[in-house]
N, C-alpha and C. Protein backbone atom coordinates (compact mmCIF):
# COMPACT_ATOMS: atom_id res chain seq x y z
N UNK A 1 124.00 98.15 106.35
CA UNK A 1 124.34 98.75 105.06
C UNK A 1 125.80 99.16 105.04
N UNK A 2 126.61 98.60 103.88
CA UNK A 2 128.29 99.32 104.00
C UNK A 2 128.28 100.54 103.52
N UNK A 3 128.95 101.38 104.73
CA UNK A 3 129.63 102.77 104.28
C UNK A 3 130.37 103.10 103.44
N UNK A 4 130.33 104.26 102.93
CA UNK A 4 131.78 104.25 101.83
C UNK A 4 132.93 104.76 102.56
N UNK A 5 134.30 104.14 102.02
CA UNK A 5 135.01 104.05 102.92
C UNK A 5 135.76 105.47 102.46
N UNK A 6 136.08 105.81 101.34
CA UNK A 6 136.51 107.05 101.01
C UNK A 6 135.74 108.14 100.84
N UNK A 7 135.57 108.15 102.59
CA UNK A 7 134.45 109.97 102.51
C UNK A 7 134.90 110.85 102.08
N UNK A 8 134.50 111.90 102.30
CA UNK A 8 134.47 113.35 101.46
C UNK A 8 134.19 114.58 102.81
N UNK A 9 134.85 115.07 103.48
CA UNK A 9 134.65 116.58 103.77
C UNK A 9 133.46 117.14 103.80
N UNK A 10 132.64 117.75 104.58
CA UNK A 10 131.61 118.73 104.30
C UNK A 10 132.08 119.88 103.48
N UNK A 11 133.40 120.27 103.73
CA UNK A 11 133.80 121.61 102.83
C UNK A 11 133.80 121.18 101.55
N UNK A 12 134.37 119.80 101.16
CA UNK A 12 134.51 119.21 99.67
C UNK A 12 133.53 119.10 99.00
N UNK A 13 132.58 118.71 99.80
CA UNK A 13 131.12 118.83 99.81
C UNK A 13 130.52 119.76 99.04
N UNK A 14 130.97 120.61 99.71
CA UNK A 14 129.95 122.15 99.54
C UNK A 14 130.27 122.57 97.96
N UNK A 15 131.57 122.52 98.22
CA UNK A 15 132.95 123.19 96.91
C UNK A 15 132.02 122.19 95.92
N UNK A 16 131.87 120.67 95.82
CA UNK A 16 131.26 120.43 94.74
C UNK A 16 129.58 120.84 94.47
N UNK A 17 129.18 121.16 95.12
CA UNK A 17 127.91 121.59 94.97
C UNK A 17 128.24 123.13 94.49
N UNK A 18 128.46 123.61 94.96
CA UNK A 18 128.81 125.40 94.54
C UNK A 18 129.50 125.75 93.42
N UNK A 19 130.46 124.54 93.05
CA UNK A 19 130.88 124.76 91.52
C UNK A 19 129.82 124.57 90.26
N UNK A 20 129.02 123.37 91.09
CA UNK A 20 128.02 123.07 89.87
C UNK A 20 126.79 123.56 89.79
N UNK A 21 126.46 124.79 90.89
CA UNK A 21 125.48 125.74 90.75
C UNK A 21 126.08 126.65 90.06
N UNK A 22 127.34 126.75 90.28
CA UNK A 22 127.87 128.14 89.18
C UNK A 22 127.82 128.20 87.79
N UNK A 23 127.65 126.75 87.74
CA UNK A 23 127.63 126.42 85.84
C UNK A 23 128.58 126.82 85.19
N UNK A 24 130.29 127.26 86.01
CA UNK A 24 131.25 126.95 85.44
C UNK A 24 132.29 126.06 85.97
N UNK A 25 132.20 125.17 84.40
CA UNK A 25 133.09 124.42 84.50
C UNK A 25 133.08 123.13 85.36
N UNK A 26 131.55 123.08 85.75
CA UNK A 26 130.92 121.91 86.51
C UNK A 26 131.31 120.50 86.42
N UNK A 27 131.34 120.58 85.35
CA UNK A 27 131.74 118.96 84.62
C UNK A 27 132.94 118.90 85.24
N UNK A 28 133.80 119.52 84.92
CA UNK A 28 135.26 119.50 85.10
C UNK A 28 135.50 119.52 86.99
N UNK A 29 134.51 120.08 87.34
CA UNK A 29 134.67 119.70 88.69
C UNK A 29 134.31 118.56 89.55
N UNK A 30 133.22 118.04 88.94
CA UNK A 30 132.35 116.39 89.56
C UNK A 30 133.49 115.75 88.73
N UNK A 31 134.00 115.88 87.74
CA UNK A 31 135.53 114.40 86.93
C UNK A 31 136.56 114.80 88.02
N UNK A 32 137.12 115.84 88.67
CA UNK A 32 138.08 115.91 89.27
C UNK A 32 137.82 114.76 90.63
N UNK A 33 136.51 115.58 91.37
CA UNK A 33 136.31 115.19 93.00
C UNK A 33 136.04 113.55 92.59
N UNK A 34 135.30 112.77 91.46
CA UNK A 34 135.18 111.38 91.15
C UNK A 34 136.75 110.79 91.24
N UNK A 35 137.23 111.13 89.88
CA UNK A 35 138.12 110.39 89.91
C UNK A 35 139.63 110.68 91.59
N UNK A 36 139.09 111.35 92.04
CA UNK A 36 140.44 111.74 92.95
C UNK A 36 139.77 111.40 94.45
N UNK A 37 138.82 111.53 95.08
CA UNK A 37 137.79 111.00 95.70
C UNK A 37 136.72 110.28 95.94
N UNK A 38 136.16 109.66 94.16
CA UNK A 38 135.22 108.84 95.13
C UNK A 38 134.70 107.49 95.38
N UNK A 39 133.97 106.62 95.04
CA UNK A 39 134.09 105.15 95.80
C UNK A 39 134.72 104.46 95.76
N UNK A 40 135.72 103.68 96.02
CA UNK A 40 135.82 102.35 95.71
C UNK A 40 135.02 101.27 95.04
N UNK A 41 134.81 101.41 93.58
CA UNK A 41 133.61 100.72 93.01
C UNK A 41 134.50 98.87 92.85
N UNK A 42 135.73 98.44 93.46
CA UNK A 42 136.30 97.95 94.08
C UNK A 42 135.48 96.55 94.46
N UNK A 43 135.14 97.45 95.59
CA UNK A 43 134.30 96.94 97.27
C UNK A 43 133.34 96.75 96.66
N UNK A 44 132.43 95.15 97.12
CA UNK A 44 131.46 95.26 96.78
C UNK A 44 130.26 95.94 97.89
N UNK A 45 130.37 95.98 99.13
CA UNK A 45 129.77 96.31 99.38
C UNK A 45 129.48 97.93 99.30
N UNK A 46 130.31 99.11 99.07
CA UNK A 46 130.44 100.60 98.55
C UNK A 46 129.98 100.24 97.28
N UNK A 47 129.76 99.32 96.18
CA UNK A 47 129.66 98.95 94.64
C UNK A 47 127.46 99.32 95.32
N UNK A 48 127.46 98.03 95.79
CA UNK A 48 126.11 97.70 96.17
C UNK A 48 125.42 98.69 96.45
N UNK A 49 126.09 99.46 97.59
CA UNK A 49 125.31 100.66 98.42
C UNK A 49 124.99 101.83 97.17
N UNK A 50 125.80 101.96 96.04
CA UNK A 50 126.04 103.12 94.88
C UNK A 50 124.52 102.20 94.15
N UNK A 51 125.04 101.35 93.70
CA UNK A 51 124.04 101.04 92.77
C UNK A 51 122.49 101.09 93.30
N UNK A 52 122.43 101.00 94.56
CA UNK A 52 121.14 101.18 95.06
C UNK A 52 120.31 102.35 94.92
N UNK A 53 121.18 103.55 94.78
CA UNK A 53 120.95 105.05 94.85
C UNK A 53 120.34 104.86 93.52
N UNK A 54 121.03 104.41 92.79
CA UNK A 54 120.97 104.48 91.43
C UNK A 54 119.60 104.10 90.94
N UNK A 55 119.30 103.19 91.71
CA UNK A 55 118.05 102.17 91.25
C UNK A 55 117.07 103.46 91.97
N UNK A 56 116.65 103.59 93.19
CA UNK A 56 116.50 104.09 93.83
C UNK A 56 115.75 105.83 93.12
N UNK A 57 116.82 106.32 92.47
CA UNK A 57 116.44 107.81 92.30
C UNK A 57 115.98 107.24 90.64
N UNK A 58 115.99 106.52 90.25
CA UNK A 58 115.60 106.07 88.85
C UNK A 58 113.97 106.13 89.17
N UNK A 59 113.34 105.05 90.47
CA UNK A 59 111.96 104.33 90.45
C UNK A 59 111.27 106.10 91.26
N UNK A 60 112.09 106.69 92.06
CA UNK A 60 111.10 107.84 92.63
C UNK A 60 111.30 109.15 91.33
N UNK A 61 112.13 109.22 90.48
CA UNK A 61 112.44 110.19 89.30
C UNK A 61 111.35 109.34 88.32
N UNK A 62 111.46 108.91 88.45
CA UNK A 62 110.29 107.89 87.29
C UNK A 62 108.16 108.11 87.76
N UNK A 63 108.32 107.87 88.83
CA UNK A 63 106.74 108.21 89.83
C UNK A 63 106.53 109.76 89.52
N UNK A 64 107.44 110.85 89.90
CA UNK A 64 107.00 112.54 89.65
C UNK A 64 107.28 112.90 88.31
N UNK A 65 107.80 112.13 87.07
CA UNK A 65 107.57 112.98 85.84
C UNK A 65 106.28 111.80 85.44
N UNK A 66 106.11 110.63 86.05
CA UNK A 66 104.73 110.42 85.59
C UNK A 66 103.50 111.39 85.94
N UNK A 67 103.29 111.36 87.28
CA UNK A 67 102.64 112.39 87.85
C UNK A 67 102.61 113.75 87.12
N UNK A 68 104.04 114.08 86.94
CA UNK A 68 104.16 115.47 86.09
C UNK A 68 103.16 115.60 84.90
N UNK A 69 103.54 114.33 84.07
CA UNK A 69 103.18 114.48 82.52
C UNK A 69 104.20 115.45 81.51
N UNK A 70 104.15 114.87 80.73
CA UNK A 70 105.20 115.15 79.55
C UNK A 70 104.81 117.26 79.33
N UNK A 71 105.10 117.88 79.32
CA UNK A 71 105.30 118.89 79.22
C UNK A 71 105.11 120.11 80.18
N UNK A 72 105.31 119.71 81.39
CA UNK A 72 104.65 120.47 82.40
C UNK A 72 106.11 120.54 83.55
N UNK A 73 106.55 121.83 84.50
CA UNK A 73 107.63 121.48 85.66
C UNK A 73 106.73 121.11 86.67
N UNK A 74 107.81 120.46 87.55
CA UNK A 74 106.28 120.48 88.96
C UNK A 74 107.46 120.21 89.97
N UNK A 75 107.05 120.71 91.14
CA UNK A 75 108.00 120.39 92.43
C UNK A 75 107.63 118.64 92.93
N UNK A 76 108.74 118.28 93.22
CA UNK A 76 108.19 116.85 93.37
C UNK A 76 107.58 116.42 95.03
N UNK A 77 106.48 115.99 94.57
CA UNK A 77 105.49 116.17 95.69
C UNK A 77 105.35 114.58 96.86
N UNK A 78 106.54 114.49 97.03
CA UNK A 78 106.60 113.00 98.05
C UNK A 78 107.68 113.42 98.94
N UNK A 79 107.60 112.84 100.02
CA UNK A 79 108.63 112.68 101.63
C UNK A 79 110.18 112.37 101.10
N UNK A 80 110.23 111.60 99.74
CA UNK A 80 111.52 111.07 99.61
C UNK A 80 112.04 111.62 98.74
N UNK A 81 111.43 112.95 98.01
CA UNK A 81 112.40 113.39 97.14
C UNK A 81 112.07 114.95 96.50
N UNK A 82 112.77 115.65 96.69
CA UNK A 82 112.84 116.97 96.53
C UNK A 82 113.32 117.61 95.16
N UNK A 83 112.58 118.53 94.58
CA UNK A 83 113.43 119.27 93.85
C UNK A 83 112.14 119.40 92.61
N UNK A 84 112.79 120.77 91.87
CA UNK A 84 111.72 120.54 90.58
C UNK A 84 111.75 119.68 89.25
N UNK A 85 110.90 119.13 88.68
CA UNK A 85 111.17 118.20 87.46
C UNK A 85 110.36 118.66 86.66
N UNK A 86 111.42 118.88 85.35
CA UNK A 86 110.75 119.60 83.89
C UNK A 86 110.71 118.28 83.34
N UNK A 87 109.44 118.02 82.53
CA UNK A 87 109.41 116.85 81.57
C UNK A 87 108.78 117.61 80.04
N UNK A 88 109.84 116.71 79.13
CA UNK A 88 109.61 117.59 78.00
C UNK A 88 109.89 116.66 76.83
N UNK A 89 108.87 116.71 75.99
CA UNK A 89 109.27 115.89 74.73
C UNK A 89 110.25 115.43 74.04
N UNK A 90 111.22 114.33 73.54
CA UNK A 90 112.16 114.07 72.72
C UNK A 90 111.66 113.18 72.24
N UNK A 91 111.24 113.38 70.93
CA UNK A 91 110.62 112.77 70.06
C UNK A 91 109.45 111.80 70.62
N UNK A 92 109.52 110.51 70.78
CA UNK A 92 108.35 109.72 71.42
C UNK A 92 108.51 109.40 72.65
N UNK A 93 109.47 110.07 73.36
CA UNK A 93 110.05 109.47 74.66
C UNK A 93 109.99 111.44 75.81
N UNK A 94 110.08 110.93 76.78
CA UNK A 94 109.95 112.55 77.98
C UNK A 94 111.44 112.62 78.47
N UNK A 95 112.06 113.62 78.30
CA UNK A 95 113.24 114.12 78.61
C UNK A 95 113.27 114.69 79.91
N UNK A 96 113.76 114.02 81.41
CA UNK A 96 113.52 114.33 82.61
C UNK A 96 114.91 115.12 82.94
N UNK A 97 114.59 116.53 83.86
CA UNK A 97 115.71 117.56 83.79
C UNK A 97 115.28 118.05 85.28
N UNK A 98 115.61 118.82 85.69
CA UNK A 98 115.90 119.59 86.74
C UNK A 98 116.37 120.87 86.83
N UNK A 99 116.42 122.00 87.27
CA UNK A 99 117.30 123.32 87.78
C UNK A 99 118.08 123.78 88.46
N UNK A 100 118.20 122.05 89.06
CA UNK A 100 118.97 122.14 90.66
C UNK A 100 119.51 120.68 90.99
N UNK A 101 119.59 120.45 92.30
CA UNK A 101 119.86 118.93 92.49
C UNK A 101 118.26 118.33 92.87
N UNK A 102 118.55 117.43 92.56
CA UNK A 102 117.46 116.71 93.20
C UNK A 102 117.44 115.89 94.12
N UNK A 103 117.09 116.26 95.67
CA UNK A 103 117.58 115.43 96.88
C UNK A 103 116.78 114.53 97.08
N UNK A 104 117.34 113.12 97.58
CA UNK A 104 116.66 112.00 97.78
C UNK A 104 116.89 111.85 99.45
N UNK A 105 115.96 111.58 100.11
CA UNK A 105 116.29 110.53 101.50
C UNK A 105 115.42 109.49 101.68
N UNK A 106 115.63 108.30 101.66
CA UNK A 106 115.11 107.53 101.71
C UNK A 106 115.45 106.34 103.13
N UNK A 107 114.88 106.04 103.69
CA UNK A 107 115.42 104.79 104.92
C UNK A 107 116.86 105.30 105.22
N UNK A 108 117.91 104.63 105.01
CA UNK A 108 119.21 105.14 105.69
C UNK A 108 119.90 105.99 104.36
N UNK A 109 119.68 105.96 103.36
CA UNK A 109 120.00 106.52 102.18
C UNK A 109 119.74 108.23 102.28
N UNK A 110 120.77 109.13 101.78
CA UNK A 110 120.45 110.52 101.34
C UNK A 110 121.39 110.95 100.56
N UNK A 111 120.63 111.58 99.95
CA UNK A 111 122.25 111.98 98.93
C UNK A 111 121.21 112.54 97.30
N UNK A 112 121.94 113.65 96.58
CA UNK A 112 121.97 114.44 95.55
C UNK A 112 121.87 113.84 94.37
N UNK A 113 121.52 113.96 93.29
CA UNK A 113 121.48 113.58 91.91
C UNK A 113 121.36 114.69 91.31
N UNK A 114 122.52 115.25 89.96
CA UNK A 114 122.67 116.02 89.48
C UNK A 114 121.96 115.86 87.80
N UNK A 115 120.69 116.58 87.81
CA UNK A 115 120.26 116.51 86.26
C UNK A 115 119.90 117.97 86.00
N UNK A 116 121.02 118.70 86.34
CA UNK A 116 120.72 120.19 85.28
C UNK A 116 121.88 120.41 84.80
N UNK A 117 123.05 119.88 85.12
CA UNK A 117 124.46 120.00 84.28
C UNK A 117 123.97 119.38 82.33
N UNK A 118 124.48 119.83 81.89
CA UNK A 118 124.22 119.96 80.32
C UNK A 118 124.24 118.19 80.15
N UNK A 119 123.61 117.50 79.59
CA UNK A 119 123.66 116.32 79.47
C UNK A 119 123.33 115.57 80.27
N UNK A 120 123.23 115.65 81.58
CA UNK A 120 122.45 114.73 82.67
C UNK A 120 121.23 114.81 82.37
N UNK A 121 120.12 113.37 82.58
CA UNK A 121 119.22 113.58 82.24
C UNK A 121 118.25 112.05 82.53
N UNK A 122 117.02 111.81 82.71
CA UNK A 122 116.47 110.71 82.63
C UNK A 122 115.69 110.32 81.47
N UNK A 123 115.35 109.35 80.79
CA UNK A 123 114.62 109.25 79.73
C UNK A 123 113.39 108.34 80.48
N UNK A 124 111.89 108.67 80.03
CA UNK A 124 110.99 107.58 79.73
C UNK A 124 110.60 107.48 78.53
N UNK A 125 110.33 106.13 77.91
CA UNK A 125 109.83 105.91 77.14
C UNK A 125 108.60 105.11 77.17
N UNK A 126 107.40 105.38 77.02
CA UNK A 126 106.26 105.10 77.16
C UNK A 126 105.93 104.00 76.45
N UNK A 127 105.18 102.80 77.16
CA UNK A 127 104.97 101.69 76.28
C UNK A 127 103.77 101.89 75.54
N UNK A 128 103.57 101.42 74.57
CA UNK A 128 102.34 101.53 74.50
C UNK A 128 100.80 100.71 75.42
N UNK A 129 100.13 101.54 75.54
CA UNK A 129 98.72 101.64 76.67
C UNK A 129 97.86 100.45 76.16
N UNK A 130 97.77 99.46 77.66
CA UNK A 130 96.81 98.23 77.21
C UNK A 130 95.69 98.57 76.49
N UNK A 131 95.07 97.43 75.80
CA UNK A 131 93.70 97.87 75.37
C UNK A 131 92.57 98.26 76.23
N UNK A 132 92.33 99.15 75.31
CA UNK A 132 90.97 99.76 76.48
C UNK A 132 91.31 100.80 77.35
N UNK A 133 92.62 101.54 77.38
CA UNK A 133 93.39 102.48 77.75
C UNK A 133 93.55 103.51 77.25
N UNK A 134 93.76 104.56 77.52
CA UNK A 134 94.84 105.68 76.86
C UNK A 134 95.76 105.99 77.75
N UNK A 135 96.22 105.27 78.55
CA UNK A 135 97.80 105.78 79.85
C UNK A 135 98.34 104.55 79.43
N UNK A 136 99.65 104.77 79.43
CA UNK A 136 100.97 103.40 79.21
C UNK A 136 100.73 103.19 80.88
N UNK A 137 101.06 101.83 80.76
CA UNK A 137 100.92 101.03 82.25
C UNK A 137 102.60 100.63 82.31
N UNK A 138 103.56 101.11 81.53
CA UNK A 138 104.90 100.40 81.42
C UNK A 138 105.19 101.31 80.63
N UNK A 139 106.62 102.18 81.35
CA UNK A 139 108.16 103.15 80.59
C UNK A 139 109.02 102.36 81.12
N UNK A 140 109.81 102.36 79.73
CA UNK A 140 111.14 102.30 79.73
C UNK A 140 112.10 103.36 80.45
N UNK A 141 113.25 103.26 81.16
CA UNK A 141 113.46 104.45 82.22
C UNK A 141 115.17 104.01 81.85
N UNK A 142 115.78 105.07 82.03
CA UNK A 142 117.73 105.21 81.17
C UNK A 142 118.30 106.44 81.69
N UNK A 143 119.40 106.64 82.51
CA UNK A 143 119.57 107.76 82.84
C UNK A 143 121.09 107.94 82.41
N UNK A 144 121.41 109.17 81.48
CA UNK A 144 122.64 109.43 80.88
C UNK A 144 123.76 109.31 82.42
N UNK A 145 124.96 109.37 82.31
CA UNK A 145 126.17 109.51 83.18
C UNK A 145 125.89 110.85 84.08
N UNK A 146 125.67 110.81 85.17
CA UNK A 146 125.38 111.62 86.32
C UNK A 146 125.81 111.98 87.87
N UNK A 147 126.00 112.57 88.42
CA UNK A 147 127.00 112.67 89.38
C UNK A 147 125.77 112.48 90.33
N UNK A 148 126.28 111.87 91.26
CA UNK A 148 125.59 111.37 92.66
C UNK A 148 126.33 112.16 93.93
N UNK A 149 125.66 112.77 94.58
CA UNK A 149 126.43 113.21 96.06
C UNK A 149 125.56 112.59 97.13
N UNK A 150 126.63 111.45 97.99
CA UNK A 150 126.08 110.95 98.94
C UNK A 150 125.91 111.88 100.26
N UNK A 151 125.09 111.89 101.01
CA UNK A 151 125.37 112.68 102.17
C UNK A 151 125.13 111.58 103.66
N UNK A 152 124.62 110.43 103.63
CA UNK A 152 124.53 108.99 104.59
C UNK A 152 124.18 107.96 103.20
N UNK A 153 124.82 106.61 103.48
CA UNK A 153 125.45 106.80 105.06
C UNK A 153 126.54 107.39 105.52
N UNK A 154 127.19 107.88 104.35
CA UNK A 154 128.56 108.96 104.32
C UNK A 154 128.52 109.35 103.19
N UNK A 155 129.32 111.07 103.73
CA UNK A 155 129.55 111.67 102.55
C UNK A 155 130.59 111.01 101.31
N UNK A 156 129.74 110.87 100.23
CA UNK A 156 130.62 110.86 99.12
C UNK A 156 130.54 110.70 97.39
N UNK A 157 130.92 110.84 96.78
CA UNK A 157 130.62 111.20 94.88
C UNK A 157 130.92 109.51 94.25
N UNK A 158 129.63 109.68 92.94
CA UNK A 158 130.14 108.65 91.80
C UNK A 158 129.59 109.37 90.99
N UNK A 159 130.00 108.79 89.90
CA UNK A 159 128.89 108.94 88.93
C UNK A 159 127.95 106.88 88.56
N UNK A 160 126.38 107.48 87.75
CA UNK A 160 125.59 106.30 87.73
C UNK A 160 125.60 106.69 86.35
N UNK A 161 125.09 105.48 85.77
CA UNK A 161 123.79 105.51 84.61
C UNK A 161 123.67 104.63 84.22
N UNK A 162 122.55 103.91 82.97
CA UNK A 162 121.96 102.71 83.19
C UNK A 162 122.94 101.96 81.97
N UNK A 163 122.92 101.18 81.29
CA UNK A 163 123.65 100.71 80.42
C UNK A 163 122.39 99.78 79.80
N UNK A 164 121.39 99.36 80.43
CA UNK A 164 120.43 98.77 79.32
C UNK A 164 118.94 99.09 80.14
N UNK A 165 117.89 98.85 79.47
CA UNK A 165 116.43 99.91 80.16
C UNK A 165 116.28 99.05 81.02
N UNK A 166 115.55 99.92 82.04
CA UNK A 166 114.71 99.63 83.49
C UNK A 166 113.55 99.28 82.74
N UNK A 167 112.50 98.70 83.47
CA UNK A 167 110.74 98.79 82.87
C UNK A 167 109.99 99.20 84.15
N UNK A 168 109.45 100.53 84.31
CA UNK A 168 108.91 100.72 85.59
C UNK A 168 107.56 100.36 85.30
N UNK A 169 106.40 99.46 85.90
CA UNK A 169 105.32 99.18 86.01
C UNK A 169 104.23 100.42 86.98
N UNK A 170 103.41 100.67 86.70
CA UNK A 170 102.63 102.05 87.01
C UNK A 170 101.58 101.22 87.89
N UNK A 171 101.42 99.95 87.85
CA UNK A 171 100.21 99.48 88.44
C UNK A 171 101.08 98.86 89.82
N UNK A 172 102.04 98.30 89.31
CA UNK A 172 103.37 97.91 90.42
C UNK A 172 104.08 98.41 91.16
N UNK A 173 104.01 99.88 90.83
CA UNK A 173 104.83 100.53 91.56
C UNK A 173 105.91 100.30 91.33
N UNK A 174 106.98 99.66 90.68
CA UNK A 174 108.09 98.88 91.02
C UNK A 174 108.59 98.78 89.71
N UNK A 175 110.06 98.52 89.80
CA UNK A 175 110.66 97.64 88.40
C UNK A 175 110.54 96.77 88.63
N UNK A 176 110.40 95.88 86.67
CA UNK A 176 110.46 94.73 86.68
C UNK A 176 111.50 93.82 86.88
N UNK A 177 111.57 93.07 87.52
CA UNK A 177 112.57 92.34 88.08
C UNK A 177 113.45 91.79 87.16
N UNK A 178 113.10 91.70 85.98
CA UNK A 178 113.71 90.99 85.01
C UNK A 178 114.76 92.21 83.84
N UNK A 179 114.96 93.42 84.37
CA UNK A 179 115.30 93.76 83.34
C UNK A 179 116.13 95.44 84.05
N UNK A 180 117.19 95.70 83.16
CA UNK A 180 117.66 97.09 83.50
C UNK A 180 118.99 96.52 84.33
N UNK A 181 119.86 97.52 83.95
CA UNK A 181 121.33 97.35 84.30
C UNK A 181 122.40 99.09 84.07
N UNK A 182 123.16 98.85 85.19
CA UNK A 182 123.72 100.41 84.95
C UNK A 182 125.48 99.99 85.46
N UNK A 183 125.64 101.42 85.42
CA UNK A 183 127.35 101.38 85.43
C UNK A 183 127.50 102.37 86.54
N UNK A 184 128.47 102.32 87.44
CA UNK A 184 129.10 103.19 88.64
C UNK A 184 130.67 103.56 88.30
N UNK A 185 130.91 104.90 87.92
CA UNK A 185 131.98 105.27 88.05
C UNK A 185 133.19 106.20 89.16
N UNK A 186 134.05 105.63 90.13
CA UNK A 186 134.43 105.98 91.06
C UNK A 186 135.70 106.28 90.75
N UNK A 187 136.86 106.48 92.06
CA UNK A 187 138.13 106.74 92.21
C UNK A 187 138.42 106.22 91.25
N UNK A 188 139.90 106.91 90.60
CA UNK A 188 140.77 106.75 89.21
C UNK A 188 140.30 106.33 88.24
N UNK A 189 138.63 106.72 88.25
CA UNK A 189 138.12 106.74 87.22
C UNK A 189 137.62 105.24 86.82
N UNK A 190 137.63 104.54 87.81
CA UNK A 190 137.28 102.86 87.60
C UNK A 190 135.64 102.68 87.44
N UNK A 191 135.40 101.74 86.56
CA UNK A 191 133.98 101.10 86.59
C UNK A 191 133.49 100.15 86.62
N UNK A 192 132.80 100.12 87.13
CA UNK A 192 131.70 98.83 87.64
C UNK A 192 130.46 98.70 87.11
N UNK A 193 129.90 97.59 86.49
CA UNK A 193 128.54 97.46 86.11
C UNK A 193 127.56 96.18 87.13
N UNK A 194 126.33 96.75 87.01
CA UNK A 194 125.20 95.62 87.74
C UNK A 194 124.64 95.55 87.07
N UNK A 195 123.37 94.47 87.61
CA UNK A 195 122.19 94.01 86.80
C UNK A 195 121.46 94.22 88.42
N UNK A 196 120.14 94.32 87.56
CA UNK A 196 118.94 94.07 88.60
C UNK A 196 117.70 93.53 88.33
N UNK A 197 117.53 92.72 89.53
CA UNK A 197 116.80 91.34 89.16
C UNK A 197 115.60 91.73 90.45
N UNK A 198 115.59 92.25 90.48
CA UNK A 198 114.82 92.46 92.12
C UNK A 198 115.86 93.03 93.08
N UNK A 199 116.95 93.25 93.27
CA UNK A 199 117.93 93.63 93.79
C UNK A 199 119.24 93.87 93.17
N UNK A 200 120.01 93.94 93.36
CA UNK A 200 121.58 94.19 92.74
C UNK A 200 122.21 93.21 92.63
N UNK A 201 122.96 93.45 91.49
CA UNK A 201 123.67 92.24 90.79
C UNK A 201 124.90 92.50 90.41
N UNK A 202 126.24 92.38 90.93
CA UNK A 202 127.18 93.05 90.69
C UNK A 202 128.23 92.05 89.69
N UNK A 203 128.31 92.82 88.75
CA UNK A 203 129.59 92.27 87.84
C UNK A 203 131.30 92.73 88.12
C-alpha cells in the first residue's frame, strides 16, 4: 500500500483535532492544515490510498445508519468503526451526522472522518423495497466535502466527497460495481477525481 509522502506531526495532529472539537473556527482550520499539508493528490498512488478511505468509510457509515434506522443515535457497533451516528430525516432521504469523529481501522488503514463540523455529512437515499418487502434492499449513499485524518499508513489530511451516487446493496454487502465517483482535495488546494468500478479509478 503507498504511504503518503507529506506526513503530518502528531502535534499537527492533535492541533487539528482540538481545533475542530472546539467548534471554533474549525473549517478554517482543516482549509489551512489541507491546503498547506496535505496529500499529494498528484501521486497516484497517495490519490489511490485517499480514495480508498473514502470508499471505505462510505460502505461501513452506510451498514450502522442502516442498522441505526432513520431517526434514532446509536454507537456504532462493529471492530472497524467507532463513534456515534445520528440518522435523521431530510425529506425522503436519512441525513448521517456524528458528535465527534468517527474512527475507522480497517486492515492497514486508520484514520478519522469528520461529520459534526456544520455541513459534513452522509446522505442515504432509500430505493424503493422489492416486491413483497417493506426494507429497501438498495441506498443511494453521497457524502458532502469532509476532512479525513489519516493516522496509517501515515499521518495525514484531505478532504473526500462523492461527486456522483454510490448504490450500497444490503443483501451484498457491498457497492455496486458499476456506479459512484468522488473527489480528493489535497496540498494547494489541488483536486483529483475517481470512479469506482469494483476498485478505484483515477482520473
Amino acid at each position: 500500500m503507498k504511504t503518503f509522502s507529506n506526513t503530518l506531526s502528531k502535534t499537527v495532529v492533535a492541533a487539528i483535532v482540538l481545533g475542530a472539537l472546539a467548534g471554533c473556527g474549525s473549517d478554517d482550520v482543516e482549509d489551512f492544515i489541507v491546503d498547506n499539508a496535505g496529500i499529494d493528490v498528484n501521486d497516484d498512488g497517495e490519490a489511490t490510498t485517499a480514495a480508498e478511505m473514502v470508499v471505505l468509510s462510505l460502505k461501513l457509515i452506510s451498514e450502522e445508519a442502516i442498522a441505526c434506522d432513520v431517526g434514532n443515535e446509536c454507537d456504532a457497533g462493529s471492530s472497524s468503526i467507532e463513534g456515534k451516528i445520528k440518522v435523521v430525516a431530510d425529506g425522503s432521504n436519512w441525513k448521517v451526522t456524528s458528535d465527534d469523529y468517527i474512527e475507522i481501522k480497517s486492515g492497514d488503514k486508520e484514520f478519522k472522518v469528520d461529520l459534526f463540523t456544520d455541513g459534513h455529512y452522509v446522505t442515504l437515499s432509500p430505493f424503493t423495497p422489492p416486491a413483497g418487502s417493506t426494507a429497501p434492499s438498495v441506498y443511494g449513499v453521497t457524502m458532502t466535502k469532509s476532512n479525513f485524518i489519516a493516522d496509517e499508513p501515515d499521518s495525514a489530511v484531505f478532504y473526500g466527497e462523492t461527486i456522483s451516487t454510490f448504490q450500497y446493496d444490503v443483501s451484498a454487502g457491498m457497492f455496486d460495481s458499476n456506479h459512484g465517483g468522488g473527489r480528493l482535495t489535497g496540498e494547494d488546494n489541488d483536486t483529483r477525481t475517481f470512479n469506482y468500478n469494483g476498485g478505484i479509478v483515477l482520473n
